[in-house]
Structure formats: structure tokens, C-alpha cells
PDB file of N, CA and C in Angstrom:
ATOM      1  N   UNK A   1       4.030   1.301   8.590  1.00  0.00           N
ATOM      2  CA  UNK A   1       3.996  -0.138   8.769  1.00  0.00           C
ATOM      3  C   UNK A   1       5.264  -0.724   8.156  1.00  0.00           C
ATOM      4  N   UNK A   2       5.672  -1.852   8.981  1.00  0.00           N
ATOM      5  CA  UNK A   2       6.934  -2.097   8.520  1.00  0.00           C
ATOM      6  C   UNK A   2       6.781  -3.221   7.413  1.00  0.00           C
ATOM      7  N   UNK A   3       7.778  -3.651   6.183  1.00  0.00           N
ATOM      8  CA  UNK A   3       7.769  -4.215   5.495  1.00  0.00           C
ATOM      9  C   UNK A   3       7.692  -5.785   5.883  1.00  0.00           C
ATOM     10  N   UNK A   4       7.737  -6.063   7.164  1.00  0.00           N
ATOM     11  CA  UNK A   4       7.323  -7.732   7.670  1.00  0.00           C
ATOM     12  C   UNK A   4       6.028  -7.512   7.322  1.00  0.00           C
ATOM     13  N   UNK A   5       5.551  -6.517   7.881  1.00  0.00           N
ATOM     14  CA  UNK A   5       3.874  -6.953   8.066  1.00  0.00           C
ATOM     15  C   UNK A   5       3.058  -6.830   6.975  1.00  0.00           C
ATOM     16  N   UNK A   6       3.814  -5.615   6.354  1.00  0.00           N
ATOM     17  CA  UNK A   6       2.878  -5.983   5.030  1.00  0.00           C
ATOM     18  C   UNK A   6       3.250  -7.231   4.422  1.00  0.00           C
ATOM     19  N   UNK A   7       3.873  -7.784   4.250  1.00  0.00           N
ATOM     20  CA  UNK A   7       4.416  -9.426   3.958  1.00  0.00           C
ATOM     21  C   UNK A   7       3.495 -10.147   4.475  1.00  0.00           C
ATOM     22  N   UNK A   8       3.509  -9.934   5.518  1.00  0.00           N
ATOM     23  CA  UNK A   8       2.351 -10.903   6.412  1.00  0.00           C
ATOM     24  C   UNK A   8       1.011 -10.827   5.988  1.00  0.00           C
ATOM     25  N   UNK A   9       0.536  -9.205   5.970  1.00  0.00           N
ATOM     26  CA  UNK A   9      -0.659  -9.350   5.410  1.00  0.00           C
ATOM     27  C   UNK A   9      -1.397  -9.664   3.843  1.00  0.00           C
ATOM     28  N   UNK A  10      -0.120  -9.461   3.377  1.00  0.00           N
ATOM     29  CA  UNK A  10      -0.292 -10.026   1.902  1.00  0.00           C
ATOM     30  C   UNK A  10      -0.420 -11.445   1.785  1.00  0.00           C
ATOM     31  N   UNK A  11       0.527 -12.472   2.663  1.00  0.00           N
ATOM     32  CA  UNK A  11       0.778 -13.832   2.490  1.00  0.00           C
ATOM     33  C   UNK A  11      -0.917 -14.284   2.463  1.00  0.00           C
ATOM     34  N   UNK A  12      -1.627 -13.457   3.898  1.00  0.00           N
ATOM     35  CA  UNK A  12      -3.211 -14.060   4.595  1.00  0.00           C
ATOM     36  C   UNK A  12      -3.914 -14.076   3.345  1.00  0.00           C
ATOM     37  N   UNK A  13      -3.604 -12.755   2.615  1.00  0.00           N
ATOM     38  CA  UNK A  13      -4.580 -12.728   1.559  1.00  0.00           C
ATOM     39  C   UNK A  13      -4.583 -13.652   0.208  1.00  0.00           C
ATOM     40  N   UNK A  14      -3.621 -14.563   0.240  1.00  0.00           N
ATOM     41  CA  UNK A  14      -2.612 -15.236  -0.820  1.00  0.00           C
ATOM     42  C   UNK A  14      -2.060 -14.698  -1.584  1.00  0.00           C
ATOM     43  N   UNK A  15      -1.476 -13.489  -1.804  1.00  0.00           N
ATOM     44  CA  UNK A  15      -0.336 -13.029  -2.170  1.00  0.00           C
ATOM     45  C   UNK A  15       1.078 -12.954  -1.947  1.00  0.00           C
ATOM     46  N   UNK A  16       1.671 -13.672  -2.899  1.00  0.00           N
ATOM     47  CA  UNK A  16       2.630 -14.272  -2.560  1.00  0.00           C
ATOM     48  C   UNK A  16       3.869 -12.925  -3.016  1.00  0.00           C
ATOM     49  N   UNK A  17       4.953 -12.467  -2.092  1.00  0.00           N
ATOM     50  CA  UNK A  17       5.304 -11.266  -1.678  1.00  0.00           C
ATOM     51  C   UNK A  17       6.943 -11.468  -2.555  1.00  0.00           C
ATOM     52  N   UNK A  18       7.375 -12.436  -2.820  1.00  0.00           N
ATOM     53  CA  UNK A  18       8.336 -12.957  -2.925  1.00  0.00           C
ATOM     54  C   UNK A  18       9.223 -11.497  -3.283  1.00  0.00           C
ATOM     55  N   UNK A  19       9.621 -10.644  -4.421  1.00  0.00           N
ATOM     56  CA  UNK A  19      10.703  -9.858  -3.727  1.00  0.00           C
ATOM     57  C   UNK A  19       9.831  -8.202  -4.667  1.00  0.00           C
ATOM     58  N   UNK A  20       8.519  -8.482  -4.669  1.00  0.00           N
ATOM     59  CA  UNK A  20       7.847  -6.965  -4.454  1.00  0.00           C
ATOM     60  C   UNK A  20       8.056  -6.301  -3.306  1.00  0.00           C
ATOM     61  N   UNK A  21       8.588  -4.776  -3.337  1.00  0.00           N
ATOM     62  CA  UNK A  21       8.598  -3.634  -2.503  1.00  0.00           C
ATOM     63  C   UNK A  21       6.966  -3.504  -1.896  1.00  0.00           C
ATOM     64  N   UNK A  22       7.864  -2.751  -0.944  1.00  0.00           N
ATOM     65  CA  UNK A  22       6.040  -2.641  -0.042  1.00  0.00           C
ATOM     66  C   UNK A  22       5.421  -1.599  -0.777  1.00  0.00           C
ATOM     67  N   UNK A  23       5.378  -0.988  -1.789  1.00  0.00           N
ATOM     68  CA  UNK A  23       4.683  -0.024  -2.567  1.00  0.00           C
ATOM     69  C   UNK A  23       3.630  -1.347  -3.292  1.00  0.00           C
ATOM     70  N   UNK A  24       4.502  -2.283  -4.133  1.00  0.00           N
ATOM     71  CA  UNK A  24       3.741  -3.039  -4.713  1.00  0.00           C
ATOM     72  C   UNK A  24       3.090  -4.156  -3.737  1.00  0.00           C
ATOM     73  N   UNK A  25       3.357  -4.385  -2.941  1.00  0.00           N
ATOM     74  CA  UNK A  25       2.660  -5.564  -2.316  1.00  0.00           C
ATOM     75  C   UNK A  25       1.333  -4.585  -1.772  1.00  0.00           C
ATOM     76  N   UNK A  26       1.355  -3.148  -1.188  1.00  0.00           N
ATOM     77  CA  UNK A  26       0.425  -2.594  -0.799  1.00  0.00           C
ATOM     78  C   UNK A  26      -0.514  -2.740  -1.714  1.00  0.00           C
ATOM     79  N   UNK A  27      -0.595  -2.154  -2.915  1.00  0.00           N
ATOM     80  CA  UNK A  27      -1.096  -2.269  -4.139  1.00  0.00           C
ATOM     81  C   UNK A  27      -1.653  -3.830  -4.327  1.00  0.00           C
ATOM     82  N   UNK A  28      -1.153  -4.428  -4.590  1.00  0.00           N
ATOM     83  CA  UNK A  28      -1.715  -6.311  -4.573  1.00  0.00           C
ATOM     84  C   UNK A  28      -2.740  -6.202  -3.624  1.00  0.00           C
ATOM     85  N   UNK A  29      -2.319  -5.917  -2.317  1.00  0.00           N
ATOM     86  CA  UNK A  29      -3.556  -5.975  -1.491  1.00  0.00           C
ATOM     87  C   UNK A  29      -4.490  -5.220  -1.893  1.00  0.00           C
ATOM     88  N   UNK A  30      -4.186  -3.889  -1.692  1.00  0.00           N
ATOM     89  CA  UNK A  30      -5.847  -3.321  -2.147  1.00  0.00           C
ATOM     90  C   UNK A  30      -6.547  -3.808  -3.193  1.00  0.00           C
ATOM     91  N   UNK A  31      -5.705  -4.500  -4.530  1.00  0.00           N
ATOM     92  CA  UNK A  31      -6.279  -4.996  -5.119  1.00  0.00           C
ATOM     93  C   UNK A  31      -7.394  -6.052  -4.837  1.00  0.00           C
ATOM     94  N   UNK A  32      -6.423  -7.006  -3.829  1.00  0.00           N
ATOM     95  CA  UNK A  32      -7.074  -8.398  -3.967  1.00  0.00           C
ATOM     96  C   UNK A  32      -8.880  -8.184  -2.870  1.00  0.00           C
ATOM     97  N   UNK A  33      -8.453  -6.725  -2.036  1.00  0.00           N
ATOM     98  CA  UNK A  33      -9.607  -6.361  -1.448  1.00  0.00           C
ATOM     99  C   UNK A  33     -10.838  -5.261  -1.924  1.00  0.00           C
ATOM    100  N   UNK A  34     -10.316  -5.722  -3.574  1.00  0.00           N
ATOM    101  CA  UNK A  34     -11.407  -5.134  -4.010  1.00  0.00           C
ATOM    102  C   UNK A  34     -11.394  -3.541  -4.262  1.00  0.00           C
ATOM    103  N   UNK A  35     -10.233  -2.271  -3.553  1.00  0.00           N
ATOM    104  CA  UNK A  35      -9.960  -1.638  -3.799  1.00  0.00           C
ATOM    105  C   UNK A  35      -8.944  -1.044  -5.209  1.00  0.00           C
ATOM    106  N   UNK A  36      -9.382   0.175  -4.770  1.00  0.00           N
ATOM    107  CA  UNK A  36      -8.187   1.346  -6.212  1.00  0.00           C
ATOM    108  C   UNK A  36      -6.820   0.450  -5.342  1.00  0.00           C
ATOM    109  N   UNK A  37      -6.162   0.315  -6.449  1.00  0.00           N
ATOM    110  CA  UNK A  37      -4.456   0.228  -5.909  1.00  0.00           C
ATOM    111  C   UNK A  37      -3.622   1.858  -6.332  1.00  0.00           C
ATOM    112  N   UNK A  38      -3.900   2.666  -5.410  1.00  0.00           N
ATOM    113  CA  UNK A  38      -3.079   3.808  -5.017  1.00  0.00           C
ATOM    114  C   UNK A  38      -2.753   4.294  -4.251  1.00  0.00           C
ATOM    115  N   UNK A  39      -1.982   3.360  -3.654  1.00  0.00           N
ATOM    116  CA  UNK A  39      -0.903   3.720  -2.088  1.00  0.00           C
ATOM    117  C   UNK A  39       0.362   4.336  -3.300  1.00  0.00           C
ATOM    118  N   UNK A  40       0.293   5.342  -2.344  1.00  0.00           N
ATOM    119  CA  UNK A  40       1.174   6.111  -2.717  1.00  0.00           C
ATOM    120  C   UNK A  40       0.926   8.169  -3.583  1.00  0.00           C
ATOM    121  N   UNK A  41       0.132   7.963  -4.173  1.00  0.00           N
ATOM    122  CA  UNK A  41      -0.418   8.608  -5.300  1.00  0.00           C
ATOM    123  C   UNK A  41      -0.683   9.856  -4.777  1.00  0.00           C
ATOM    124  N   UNK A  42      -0.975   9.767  -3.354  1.00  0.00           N
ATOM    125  CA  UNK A  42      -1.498  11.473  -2.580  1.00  0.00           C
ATOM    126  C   UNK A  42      -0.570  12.489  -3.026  1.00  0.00           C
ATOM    127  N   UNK A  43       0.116  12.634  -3.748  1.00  0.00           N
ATOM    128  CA  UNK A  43       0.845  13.706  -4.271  1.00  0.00           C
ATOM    129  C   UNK A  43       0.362  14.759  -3.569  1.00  0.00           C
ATOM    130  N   UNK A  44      -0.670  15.398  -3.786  1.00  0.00           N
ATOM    131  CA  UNK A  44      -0.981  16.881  -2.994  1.00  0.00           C
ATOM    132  C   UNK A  44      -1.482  16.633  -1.689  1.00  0.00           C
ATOM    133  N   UNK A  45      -1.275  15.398  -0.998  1.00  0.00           N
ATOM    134  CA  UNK A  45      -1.588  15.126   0.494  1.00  0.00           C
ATOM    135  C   UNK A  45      -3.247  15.099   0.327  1.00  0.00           C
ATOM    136  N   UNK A  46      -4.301  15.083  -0.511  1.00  0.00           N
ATOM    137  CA  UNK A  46      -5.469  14.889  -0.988  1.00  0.00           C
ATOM    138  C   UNK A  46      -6.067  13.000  -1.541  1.00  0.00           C
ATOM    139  N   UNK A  47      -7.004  12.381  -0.371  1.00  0.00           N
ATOM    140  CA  UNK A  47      -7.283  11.404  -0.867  1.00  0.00           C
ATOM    141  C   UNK A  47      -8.991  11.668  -0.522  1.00  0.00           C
ATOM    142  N   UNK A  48      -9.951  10.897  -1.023  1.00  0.00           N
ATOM    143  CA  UNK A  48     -10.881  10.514  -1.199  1.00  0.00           C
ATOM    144  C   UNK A  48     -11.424   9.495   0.242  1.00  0.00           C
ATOM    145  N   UNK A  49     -10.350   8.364  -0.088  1.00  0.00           N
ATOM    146  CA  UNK A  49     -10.434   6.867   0.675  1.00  0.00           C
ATOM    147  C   UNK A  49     -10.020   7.231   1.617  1.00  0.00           C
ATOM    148  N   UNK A  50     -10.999   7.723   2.593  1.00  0.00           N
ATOM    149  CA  UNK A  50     -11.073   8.135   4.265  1.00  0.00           C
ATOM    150  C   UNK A  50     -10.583   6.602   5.357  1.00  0.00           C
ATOM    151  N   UNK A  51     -11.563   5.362   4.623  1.00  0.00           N
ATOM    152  CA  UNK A  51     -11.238   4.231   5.318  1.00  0.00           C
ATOM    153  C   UNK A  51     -10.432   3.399   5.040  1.00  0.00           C
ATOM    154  N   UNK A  52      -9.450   3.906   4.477  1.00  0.00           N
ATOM    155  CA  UNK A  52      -8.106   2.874   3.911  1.00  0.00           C
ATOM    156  C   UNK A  52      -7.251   2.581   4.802  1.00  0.00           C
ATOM    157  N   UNK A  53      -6.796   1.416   4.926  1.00  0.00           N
ATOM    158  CA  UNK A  53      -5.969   1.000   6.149  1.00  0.00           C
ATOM    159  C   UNK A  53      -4.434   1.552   5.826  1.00  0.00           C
ATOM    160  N   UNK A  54      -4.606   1.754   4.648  1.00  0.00           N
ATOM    161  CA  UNK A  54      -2.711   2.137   4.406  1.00  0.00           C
ATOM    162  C   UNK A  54      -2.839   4.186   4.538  1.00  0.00           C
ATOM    163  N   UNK A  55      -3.526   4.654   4.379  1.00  0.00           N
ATOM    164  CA  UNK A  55      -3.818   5.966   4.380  1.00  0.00           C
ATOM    165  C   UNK A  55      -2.642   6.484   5.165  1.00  0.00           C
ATOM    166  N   UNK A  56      -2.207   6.751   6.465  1.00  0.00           N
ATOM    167  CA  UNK A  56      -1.009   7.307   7.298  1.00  0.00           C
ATOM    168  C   UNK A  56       0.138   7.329   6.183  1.00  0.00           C
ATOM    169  N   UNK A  57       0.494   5.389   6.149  1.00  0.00           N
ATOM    170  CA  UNK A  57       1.512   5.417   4.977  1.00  0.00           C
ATOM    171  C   UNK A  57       1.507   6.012   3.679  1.00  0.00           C
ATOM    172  N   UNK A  58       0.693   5.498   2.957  1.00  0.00           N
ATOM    173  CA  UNK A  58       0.298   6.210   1.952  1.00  0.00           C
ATOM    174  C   UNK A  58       0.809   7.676   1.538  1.00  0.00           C
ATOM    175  N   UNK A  59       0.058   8.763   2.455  1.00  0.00           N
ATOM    176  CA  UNK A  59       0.462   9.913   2.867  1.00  0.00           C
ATOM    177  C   UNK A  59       2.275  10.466   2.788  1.00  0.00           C
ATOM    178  N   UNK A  60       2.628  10.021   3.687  1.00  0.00           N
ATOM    179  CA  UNK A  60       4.221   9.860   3.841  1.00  0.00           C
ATOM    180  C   UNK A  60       4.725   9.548   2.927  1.00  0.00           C
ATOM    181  N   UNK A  61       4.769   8.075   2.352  1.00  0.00           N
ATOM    182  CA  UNK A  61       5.345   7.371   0.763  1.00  0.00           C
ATOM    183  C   UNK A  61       5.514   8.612  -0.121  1.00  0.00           C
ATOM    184  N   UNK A  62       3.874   9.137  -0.843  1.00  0.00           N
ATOM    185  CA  UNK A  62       4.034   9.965  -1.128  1.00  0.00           C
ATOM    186  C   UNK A  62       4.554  10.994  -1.536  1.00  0.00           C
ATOM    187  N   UNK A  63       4.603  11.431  -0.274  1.00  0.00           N
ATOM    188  CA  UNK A  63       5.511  13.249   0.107  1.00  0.00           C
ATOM    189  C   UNK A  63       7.364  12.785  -0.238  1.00  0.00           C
ATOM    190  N   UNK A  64       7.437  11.596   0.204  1.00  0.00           N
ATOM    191  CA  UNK A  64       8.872  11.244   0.195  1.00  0.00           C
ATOM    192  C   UNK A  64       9.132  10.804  -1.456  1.00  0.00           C
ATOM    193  N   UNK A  65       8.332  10.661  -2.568  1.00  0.00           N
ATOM    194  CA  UNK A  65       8.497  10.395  -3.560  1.00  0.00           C
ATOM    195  C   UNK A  65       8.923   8.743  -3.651  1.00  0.00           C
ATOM    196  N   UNK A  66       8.451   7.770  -2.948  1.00  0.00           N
ATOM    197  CA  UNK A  66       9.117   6.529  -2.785  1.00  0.00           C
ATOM    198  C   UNK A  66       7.649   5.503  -3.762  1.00  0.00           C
ATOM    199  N   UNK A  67       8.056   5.413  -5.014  1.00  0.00           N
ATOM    200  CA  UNK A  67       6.986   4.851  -5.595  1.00  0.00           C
ATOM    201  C   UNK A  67       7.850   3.490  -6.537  1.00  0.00           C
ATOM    202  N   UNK A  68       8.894   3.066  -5.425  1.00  0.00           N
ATOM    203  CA  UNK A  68       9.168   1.591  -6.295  1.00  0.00           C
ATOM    204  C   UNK A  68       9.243   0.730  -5.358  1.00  0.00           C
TER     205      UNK A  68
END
């Protein structure tokens, strides 16, 4: 997902995006929806949260070591 949209979907939620990376704005969201904030964290390609909307990304971030 590209970094507009997570912008976008953060703004809906009232999170205001102003110059957080999409690691952290992902994180804000799961927060503000009540979720773990750990996009990113799959280190061994192993998650739990089957129904997470960031999961694909997540995954990838990950493997690529991109956690700022």
C-alpha cells in the first residue's frame, strides 16, 4: 500500500499523519482500531493476526528490515 493511502486512512480515523513514516502511521492505526501495533515485527515471516489489513505489507516491511 502506498504511503497516500495510508495517509488517507489514518486522516478517516483522525490521525493526523503530518510527517510519520508509514511504519508509524500503520501502527497509529492499529492502534486507534483497537489492535497490537506490530506492522512490521514478522521477523520470521510468523504472525498470529490472520485478519489484519496490513498483513501482505507487514510481511515484506519486515523481511526488508524497514522499521522507521
Amino acid at each position: 500500500m502506498q504511503i497516500e493511502e495510508v495517509r488517507s486512512i489514518a486522516k478517516s480515523q483522525g490521525i493526523h499523519p503530518g510527517n510519520l513514516s508509514k511504519t508509524e502511521l500503520i501502527k497509529s492505526i492499529q492502534t486507534q482500531e483497537g489492535n497490537f501495533d506490530c506492522f512490521a515485527s514478522a521477523y520470521a515471516g510468523e504472525c498470529d493476526q490472520v485478519g489484519c489489513s496490513w498483513r501482505e505489507d507487514c510481511f515484506e516491511t519486515a523481511q526488508q528490515g524497514e522499521l522507521s
